[in-house]
Protein backbone atom coordinates (compact mmCIF):
# COMPACT_ATOMS: atom_id res chain seq x y z
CA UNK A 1 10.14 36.88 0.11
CA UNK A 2 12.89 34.41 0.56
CA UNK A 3 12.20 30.72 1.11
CA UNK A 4 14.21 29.38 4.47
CA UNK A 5 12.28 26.64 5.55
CA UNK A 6 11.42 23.45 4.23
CA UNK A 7 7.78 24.29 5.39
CA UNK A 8 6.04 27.49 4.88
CA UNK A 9 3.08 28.15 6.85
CA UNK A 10 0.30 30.06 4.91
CA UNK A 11 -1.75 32.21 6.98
CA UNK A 12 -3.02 34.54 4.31
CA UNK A 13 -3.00 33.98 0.89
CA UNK A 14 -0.37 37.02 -0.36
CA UNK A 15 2.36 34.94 1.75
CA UNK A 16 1.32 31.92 -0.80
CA UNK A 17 1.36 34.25 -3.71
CA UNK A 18 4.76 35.85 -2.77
CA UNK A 19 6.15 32.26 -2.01
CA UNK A 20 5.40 30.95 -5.11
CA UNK A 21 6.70 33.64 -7.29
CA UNK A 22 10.23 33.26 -5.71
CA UNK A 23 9.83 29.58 -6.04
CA UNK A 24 9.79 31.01 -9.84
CA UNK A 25 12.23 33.21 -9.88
CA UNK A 26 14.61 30.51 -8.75
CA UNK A 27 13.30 27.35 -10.65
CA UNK A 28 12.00 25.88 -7.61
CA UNK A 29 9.28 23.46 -7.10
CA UNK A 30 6.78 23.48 -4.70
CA UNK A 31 4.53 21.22 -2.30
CA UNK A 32 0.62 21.74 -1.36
CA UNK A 33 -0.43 20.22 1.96
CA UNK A 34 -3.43 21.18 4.38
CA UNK A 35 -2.87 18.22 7.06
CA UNK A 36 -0.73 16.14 4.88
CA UNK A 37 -2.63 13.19 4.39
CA UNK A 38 -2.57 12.97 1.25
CA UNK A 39 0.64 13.41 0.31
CA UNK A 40 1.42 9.28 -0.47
CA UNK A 41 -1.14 9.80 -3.64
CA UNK A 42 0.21 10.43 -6.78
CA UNK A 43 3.66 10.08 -8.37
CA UNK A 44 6.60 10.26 -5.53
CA UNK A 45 8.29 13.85 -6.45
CA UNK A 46 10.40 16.17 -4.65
CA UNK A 47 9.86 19.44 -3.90
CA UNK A 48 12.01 22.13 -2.97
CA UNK A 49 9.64 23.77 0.20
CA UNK A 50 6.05 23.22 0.90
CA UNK A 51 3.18 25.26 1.59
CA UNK A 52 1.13 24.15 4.04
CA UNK A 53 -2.25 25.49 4.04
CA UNK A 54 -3.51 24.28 7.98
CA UNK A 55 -3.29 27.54 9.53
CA UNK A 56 -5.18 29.13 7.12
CA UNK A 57 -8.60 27.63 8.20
CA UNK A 58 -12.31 27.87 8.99
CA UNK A 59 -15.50 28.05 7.44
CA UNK A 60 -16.15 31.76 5.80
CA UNK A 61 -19.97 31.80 5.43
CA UNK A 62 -22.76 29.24 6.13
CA UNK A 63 -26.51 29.93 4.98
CA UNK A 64 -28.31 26.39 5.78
CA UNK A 65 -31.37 27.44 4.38
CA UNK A 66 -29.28 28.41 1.00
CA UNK A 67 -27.54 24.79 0.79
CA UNK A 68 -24.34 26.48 0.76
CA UNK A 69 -20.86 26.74 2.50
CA UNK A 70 -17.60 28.54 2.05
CA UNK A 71 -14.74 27.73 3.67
CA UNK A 72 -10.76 27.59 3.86
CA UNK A 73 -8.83 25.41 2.29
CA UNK A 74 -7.04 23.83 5.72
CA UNK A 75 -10.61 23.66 7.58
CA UNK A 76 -11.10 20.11 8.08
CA UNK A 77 -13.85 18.04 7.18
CA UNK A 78 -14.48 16.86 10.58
CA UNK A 79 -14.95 20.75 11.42
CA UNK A 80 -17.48 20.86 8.37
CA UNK A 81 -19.35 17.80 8.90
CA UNK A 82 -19.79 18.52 12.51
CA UNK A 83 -21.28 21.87 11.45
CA UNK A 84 -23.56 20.47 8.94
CA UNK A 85 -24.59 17.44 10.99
CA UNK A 86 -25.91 20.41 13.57
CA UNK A 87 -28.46 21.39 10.87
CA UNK A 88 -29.36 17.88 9.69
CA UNK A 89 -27.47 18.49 6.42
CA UNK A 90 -23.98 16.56 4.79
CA UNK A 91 -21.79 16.36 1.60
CA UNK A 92 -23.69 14.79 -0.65
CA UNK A 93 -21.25 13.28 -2.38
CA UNK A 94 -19.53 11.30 0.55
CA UNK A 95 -16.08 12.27 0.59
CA UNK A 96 -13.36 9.05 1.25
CA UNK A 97 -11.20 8.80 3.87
CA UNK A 98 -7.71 7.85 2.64
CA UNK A 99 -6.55 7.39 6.45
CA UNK A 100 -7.63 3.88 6.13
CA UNK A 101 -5.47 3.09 2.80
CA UNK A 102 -2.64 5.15 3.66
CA UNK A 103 -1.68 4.18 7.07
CA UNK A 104 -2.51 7.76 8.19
CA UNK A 105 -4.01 7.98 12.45
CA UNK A 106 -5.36 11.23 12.50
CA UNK A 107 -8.02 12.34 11.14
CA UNK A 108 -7.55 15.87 9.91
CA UNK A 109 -8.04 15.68 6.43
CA UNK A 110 -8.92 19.11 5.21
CA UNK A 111 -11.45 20.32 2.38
CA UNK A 112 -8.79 21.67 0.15
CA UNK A 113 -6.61 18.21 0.12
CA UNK A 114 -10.88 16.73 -0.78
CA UNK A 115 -11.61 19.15 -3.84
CA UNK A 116 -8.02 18.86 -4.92
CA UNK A 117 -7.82 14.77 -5.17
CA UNK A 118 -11.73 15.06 -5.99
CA UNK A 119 -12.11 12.47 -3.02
CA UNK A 120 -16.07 10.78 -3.93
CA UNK A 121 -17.34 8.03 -1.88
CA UNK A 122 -20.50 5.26 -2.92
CA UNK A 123 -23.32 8.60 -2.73
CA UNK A 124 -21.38 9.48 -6.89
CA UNK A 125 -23.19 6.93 -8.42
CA UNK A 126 -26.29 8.77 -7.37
CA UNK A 127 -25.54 12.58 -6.60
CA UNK A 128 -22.17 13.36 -8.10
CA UNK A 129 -18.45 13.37 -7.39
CA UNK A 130 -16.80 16.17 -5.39
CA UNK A 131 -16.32 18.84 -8.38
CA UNK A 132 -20.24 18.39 -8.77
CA UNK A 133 -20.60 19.86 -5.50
CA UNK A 134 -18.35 22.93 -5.87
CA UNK A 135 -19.89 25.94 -7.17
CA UNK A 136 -16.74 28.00 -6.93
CA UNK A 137 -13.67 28.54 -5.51
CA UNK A 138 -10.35 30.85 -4.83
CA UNK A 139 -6.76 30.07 -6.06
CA UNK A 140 -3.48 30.92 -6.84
CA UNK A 141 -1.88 29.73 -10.24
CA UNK A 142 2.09 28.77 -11.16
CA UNK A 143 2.64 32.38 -11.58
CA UNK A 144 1.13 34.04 -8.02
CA UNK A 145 -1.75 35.57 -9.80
CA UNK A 146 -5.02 35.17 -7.90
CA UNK A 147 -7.99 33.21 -9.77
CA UNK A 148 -11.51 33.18 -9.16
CA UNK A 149 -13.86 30.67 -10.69
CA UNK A 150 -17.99 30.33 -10.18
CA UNK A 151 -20.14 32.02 -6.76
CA UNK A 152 -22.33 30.87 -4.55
CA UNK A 153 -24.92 29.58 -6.43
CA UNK A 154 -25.49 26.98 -9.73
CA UNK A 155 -26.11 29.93 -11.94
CA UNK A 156 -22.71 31.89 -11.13
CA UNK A 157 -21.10 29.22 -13.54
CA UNK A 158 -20.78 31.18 -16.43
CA UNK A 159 -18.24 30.59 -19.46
CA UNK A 160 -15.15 28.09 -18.82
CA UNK A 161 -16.18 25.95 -15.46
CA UNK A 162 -13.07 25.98 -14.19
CA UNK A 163 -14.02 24.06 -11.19
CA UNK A 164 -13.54 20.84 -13.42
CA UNK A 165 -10.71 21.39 -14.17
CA UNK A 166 -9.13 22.43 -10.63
CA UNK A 167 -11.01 19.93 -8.93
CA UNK A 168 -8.67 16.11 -9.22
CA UNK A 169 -5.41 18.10 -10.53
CA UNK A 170 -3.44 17.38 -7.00
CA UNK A 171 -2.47 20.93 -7.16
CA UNK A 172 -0.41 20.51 -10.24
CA UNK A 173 -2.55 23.53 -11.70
CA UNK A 174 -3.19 26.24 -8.69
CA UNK A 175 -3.22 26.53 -4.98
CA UNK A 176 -6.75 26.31 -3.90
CA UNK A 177 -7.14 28.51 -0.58
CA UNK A 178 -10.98 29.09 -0.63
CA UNK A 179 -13.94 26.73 -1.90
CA UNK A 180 -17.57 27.19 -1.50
CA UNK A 181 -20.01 24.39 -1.53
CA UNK A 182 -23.09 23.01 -1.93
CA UNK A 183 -24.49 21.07 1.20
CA UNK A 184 -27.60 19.15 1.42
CA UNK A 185 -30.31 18.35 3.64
CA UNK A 186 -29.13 14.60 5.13
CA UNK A 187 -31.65 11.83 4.91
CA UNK A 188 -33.97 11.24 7.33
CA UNK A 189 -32.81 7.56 7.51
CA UNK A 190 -31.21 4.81 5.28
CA UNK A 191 -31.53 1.22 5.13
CA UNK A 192 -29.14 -1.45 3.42
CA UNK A 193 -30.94 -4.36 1.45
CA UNK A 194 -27.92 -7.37 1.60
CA UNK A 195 -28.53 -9.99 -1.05
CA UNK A 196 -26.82 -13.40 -0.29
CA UNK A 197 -26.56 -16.69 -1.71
CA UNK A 198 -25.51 -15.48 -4.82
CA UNK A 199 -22.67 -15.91 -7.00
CA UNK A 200 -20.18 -12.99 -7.62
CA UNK A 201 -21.50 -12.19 -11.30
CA UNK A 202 -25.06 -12.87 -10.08
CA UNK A 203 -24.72 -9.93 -7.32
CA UNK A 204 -23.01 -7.94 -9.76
CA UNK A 205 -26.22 -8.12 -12.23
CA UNK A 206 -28.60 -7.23 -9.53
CA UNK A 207 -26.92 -4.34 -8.77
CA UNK A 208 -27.00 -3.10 -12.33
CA UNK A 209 -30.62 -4.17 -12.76
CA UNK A 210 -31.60 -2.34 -9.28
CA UNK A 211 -29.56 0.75 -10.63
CA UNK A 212 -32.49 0.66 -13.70
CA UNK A 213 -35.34 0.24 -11.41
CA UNK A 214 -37.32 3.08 -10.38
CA UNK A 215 -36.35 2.50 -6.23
CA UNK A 216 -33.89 5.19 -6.44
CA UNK A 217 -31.12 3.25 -4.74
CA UNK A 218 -28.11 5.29 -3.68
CA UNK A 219 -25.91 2.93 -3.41
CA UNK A 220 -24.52 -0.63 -4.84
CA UNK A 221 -21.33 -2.45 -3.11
CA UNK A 222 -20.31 -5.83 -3.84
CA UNK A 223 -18.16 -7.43 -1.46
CA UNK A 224 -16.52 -11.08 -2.12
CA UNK A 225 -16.54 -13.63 0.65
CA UNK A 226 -14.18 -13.14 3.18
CA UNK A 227 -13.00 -9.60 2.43
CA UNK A 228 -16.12 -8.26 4.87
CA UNK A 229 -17.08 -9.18 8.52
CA UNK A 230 -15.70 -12.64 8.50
CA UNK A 231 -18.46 -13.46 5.86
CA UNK A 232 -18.01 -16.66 4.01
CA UNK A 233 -20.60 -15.63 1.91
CA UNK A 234 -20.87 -12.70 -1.22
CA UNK A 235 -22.59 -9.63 -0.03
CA UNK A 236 -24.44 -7.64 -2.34
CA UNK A 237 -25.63 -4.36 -0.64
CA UNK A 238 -28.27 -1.83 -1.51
CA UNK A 239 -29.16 1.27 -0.37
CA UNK A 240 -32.18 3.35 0.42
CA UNK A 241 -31.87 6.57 1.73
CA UNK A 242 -34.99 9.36 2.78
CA UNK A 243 -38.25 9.64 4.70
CA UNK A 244 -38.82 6.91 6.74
CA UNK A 245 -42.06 5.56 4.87
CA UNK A 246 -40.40 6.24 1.84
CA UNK A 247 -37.72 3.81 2.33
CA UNK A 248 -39.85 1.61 3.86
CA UNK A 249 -41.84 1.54 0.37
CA UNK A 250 -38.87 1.17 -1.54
CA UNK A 251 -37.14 -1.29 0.03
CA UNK A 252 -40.48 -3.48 0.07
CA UNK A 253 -40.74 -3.25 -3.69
CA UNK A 254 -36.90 -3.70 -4.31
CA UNK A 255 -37.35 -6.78 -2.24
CA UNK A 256 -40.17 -7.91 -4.76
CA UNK A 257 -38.73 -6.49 -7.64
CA UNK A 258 -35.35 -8.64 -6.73
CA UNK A 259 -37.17 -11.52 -5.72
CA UNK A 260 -36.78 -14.34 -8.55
CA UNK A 261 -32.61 -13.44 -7.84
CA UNK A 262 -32.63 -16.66 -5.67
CA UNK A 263 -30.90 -14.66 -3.03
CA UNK A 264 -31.16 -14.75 0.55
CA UNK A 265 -32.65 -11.28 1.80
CA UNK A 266 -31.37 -9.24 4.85
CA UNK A 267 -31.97 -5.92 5.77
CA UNK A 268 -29.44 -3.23 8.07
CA UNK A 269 -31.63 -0.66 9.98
CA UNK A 270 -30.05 2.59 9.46
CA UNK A 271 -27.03 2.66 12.50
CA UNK A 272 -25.85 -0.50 10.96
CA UNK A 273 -26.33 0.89 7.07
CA UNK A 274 -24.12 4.01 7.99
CA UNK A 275 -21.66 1.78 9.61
CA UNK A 276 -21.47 -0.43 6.72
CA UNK A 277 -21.17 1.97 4.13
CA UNK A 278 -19.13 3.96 6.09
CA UNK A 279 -16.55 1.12 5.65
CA UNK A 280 -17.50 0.95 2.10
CA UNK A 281 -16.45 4.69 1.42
CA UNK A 282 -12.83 4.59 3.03
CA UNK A 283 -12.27 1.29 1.37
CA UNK A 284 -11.54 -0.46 4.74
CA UNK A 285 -12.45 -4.26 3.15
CA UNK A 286 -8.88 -4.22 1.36
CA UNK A 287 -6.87 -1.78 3.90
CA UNK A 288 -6.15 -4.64 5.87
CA UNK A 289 -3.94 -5.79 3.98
CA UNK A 290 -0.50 -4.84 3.38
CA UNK A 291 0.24 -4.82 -0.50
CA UNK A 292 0.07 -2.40 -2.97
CA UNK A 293 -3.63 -0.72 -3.54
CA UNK A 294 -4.89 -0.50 -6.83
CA UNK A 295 -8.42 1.90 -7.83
CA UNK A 296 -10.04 0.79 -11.29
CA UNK A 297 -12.64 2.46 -13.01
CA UNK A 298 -14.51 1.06 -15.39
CA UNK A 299 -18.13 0.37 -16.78
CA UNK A 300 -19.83 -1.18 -14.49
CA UNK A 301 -21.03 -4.03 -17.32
CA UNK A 302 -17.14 -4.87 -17.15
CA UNK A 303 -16.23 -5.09 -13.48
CA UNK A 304 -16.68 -8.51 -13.16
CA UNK A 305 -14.60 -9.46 -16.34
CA UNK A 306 -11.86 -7.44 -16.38
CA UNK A 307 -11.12 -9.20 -12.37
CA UNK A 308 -11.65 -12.57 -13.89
CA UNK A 309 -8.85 -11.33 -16.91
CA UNK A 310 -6.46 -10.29 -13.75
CA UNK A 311 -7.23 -13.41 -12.03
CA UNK A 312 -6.19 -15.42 -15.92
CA UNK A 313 -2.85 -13.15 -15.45
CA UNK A 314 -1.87 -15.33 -12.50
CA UNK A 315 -2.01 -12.20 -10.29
CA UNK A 316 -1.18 -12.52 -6.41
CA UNK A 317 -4.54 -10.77 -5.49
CA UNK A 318 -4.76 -10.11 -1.77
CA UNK A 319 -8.56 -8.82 -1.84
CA UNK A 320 -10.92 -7.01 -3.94
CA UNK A 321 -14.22 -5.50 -3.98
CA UNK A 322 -16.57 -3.44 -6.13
CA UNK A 323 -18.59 0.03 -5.86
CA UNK A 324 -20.68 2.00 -8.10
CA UNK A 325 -22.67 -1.05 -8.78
CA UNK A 326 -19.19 -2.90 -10.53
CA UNK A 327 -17.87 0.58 -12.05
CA UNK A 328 -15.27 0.88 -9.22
CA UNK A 329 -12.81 -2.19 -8.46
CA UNK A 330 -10.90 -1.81 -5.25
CA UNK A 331 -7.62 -4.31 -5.44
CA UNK A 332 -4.91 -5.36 -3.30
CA UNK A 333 -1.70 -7.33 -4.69
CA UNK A 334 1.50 -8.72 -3.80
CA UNK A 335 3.84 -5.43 -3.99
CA UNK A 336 6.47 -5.93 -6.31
CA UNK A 337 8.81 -3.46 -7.91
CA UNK A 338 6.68 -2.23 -10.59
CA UNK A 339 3.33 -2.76 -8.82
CA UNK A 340 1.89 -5.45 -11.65
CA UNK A 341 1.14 -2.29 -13.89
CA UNK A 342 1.84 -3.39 -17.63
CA UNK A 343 -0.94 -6.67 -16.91
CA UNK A 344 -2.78 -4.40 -14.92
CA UNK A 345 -3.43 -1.85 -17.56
CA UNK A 346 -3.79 -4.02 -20.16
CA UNK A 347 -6.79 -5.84 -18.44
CA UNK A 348 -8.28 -2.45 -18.22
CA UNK A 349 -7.46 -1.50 -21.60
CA UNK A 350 -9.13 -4.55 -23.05
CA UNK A 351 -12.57 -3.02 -21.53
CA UNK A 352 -12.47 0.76 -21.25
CA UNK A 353 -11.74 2.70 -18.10
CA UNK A 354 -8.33 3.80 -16.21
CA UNK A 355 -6.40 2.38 -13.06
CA UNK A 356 -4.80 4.44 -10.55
CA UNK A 357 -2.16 2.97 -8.38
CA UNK A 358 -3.38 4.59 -4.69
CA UNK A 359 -0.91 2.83 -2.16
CA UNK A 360 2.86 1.75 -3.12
CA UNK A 361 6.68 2.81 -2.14
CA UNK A 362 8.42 6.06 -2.97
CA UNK A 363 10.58 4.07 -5.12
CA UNK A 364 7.71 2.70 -7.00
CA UNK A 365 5.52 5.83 -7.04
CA UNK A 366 8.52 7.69 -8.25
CA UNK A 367 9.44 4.84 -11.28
CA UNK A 368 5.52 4.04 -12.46
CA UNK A 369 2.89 5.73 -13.97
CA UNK A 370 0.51 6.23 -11.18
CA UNK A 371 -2.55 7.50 -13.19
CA UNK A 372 -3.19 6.05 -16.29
CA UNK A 373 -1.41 7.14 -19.56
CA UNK A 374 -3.53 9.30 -21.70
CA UNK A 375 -3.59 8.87 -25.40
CA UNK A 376 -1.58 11.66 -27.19
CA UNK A 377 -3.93 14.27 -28.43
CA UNK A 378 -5.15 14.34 -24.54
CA UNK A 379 -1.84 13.88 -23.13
CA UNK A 380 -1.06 17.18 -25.22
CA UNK A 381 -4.34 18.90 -24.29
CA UNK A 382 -3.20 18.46 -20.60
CA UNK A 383 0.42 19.40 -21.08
CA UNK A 384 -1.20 23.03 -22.65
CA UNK A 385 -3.44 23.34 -19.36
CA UNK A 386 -0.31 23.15 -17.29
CA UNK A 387 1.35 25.52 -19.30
CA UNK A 388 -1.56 27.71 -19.21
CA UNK A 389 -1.48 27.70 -15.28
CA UNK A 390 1.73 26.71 -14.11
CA UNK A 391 4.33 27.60 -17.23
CA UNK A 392 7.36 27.11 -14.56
CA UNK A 393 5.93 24.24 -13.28
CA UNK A 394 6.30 25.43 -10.15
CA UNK A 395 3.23 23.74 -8.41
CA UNK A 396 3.72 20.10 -7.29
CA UNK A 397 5.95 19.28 -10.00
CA UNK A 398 5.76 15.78 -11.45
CA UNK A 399 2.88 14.56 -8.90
CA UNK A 400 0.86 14.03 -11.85
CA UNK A 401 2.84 13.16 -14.59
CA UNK A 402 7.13 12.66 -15.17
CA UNK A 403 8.38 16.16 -15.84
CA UNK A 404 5.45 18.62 -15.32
């Protein structure tokens, strides 16, 4: 098959297999797209064609009373969630919206662009991050062969889990063009517990002391003054999802059990919790603003300090926020030419954790480390799994790291 066109349309995956071994053959690189949404994360590289995966869409097989899904890569997750949301059940593990971030106005993201960024919303803390969710999947490797990993159930997961590995490797390993998934049953309702009057570290350690309490919380957001509804106060947020007299329960005894905080206690009925936390998951507090976007994550027990070290930097913060009860640290700065990484890292360094540049220009995406540099014995355990599935490094070449 010769490559013409700067796009290739994949309607079946032997035209992706027969692409990508002439992209091979001539030392060629190639781009993975199912809507293109995604395609401002990650290093800035160019490709020689891409492969666009929305034609080859829809969802395969659907047993509700299973918990499980299979579906094509380019089926979008407003498709899925529709579906799901017909049988009272969701993605567990919340899947972000970079539309927000990136500037992006429709709202096509597909499942193959989620499992291949392994996009995870508030819901990980609690249930799991994307690759948690896949039990197994289709794809096509650097050299056109055809792999299969897991089934369609938890046990099927025999030997190497591949799905770990597949799942947050931007493509830079294999084309993914089927994934199967398990779904669960939605709550019956959710309510948000917002603690006010308290300072930012004080919010912070309620949310880590709720997240050892026995109120299953799903959920811990802190959101500085200002960044969220106009508030001139800190929000910290809290929340309870299941049966109704369940949450009811629990959110009576976290209101007890939080009580000597000295915070001022409100409580969102469940339209207004999915709202909020709906703006929580797609980052919207910080989208708002025009500078780069920085993702940190850390231990939640250092959230609060490695800001404060950014803030002794003398950093042009635009707006922050926290998730994952302080363990994620959404920031937006000043742009500049090298996006503030060296203090940047080195404030995460100090505590433990990695920073991922998610919004900047080609021409800093393309002269930055976007993901954080690995130490050398994992750095070379990486460059090995590339070999292993992409020797050519034919598949999104340089996304993830300079040269491979």
């Amino acid at each position: 098959m010769e490559i013409s066109h700067d796009t290739i349309d994949i309607r079946d995956p032997s035209e992706a297999i027969d692409a990508i071994k002439t992209a091979a053959s001539l030392n060629q690189s190639l781009a993975i797209e199912g809507a293109g949404t995604k395609q401002q994360l990650g290093r800035y590289r160019h490709a020689s064609q891409t492969l666009s995966l929305k034609r080859y869409a829809g969802v395969t097989l659907y047993e509700p009373e299973e918990l499980v899904m299979s579906a094509r890569a380019g089926t979008t997750v407003r498709e899925i969630e529709a579906l799901l949301e017909r049988n009272n059940q969701h993605l567990a593990f919340e899947p972000i919206n970079y539309n927000y971030l990136l500037g992006v106005n429709e709202d096509l993201c597909t499942i193959g662009g989620v499992i291949a960024v392994n996009a995870s919303g508030p819901r990980r803390i609690k249930t799991g991050a994307a690759r948690d969710h896949l039990l197994g999947f289709y794809a096509i490797n650097g050299l056109g062969e055809c792999v299969k990993s897991g089934g369609r159930v938890m046990k099927n997961v025999t030997g190497f889990d591949l799905s770990k590995l597949i799942c947050g490797s931007y493509g830079t390993l294999a084309l993914i063009t089927d994934v199967t998934l398990k779904v669960m049953p939605k709550p019956e309702t959710e309510q948000t517990l917002l603690l006010r009057n308290l300072s930012e570290h004080s919010g912070l350690v309620q949310l880590r002391r709720a997240s050892a309490s026995p109120y299953d919380v799903s959920a811990y957001a802190m959101i500085p003054a200002g960044m969220m509804q106009s508030s001139k106060d800190h929000i910290t947020a809290l929340r309870i999802e299941g049966p109704e007299i369940s949450v009811m329960s629990r959110t009576k005894d976290l209101l007890s059990y939080l009580d000597d905080s000295g915070a001022e206690f409100e409580t969102l009925a469940s339209g207004s919790s999915s709202s909020f936390w709906k703006k929580i998951k797609d980052a919207q507090p910080i989208a708002k603003y025009s500078g780069q976007i920085w993702r940190l994550s850390v231990a939640p027990s250092a959230g609060f300090e490695i800001v404060q070290l950014l803030k002794g930097f003398d950093l042009p913060l635009q707006g922050y926020f926290y998730d994952w009860a302080g363990g994620l640290i959404w920031l937006a700065i000043e742009p500049t030419g090298d996006a503030h990484e060296s203090r940047i890292r080195a404030a995460v360094n100090q505590k433990g954790g990695h920073a991922t540049l998610i919004r900047a220009g080609r021409e800093v995406r393309s002269a930055i480390d976007v993901f954080h540099p690995q130490e050398a014995p994992l750095a070379a355990l990486s460059k090995r799994i590339k070999e292993a599935f992409d020797p050519d490094h034919v598949l999104e070449r340089g996304r993830m790291r300079a040269g491979f």
